[in-house]
Protein backbone atom coordinates (compact mmCIF):
# COMPACT_ATOMS: atom_id res chain seq x y z
CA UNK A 1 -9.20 37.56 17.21
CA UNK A 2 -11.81 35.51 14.46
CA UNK A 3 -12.04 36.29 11.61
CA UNK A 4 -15.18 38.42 10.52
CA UNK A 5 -17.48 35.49 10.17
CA UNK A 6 -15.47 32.50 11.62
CA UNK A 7 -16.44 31.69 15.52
CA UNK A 8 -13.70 30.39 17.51
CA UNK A 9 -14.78 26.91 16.98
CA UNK A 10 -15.16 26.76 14.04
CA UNK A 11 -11.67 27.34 13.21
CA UNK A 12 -10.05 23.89 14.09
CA UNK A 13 -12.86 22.79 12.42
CA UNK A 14 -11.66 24.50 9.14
CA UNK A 15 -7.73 23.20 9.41
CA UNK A 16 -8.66 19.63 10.44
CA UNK A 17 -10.73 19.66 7.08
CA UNK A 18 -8.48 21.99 4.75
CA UNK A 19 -7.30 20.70 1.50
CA UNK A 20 -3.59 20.77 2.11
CA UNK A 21 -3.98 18.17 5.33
CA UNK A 22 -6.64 15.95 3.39
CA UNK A 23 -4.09 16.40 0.74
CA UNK A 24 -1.32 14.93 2.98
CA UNK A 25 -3.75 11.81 4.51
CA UNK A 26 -4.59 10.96 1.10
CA UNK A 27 -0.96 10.34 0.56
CA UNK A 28 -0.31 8.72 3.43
CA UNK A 29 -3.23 6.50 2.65
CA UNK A 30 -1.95 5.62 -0.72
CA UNK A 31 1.43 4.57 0.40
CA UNK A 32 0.80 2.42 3.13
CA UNK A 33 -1.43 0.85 0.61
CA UNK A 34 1.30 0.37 -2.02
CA UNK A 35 3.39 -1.21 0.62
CA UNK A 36 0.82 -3.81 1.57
CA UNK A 37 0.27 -4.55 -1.81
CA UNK A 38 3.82 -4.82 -2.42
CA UNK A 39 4.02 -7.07 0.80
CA UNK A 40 1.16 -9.32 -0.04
CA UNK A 41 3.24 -10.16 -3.66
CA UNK A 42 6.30 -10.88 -1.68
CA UNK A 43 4.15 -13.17 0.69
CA UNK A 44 2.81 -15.16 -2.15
CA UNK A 45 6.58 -15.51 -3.70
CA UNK A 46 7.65 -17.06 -0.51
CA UNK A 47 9.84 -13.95 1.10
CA UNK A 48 9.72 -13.89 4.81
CA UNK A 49 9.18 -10.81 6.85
CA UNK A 50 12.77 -9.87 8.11
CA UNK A 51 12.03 -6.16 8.65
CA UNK A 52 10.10 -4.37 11.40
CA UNK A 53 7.88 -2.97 8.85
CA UNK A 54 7.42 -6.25 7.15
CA UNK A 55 6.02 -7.85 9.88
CA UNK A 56 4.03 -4.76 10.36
CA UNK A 57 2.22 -4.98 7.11
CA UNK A 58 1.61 -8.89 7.52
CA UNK A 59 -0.11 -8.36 10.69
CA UNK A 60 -2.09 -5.63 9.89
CA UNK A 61 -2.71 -6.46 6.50
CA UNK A 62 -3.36 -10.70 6.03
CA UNK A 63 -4.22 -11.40 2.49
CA UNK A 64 -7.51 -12.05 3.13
CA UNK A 65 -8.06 -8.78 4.61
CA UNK A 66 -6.52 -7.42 1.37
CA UNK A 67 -8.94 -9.45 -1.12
CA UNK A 68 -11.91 -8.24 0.77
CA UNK A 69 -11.18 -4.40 0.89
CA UNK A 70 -10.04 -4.60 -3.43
CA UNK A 71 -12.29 -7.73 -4.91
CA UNK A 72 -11.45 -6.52 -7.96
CA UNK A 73 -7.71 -7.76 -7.23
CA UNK A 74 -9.25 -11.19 -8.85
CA UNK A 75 -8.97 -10.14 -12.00
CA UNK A 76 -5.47 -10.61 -11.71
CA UNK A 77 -6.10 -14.19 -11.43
CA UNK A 78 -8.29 -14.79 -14.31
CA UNK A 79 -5.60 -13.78 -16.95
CA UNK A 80 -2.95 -15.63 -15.37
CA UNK A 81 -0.59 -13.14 -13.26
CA UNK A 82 -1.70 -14.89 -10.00
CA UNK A 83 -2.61 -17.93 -9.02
């Protein structure tokens, strides 16, 4: 039964977009991002990619994919912490 208000497809519209799974993709999000950015420093200090999820994150995230989705990265370079 819906409740008063809700139609029936509107429903798996409301979980899909509640605040607790948005919650949960946002962290998701944020660690896969910390690993590629923790990958790409290993990368440019010479490490190779001896794990499955090493090799993962350095074919699905390249540097120069990296640099383009956070230009702001380059500020890094212009006070001397990368090359």
């Amino acid at each position: 039964m819906a409740a008063k208000g809700v139609t029936t497809w509107e429903r798996p519209l409301r979980a899909a977009f509640s605040p607790t799974s948005s919650t949960a993709a946002w962290e998701i999000s944020t660690a896969v991002t910390a690993a590629a950015l923790g990958r790409m420093d290993r990368r440019r200090e010479g490490e190779p990619a001896l794990g499955a999820v090493s090799r993962f994150l350095d074919a699905a995230f390249p540097d120069h994919f990296l640099h383009a989705r956070y230009p702001n990265m380059g500020i890094l370079s212009e006070i001397g912490w990368y090359d």
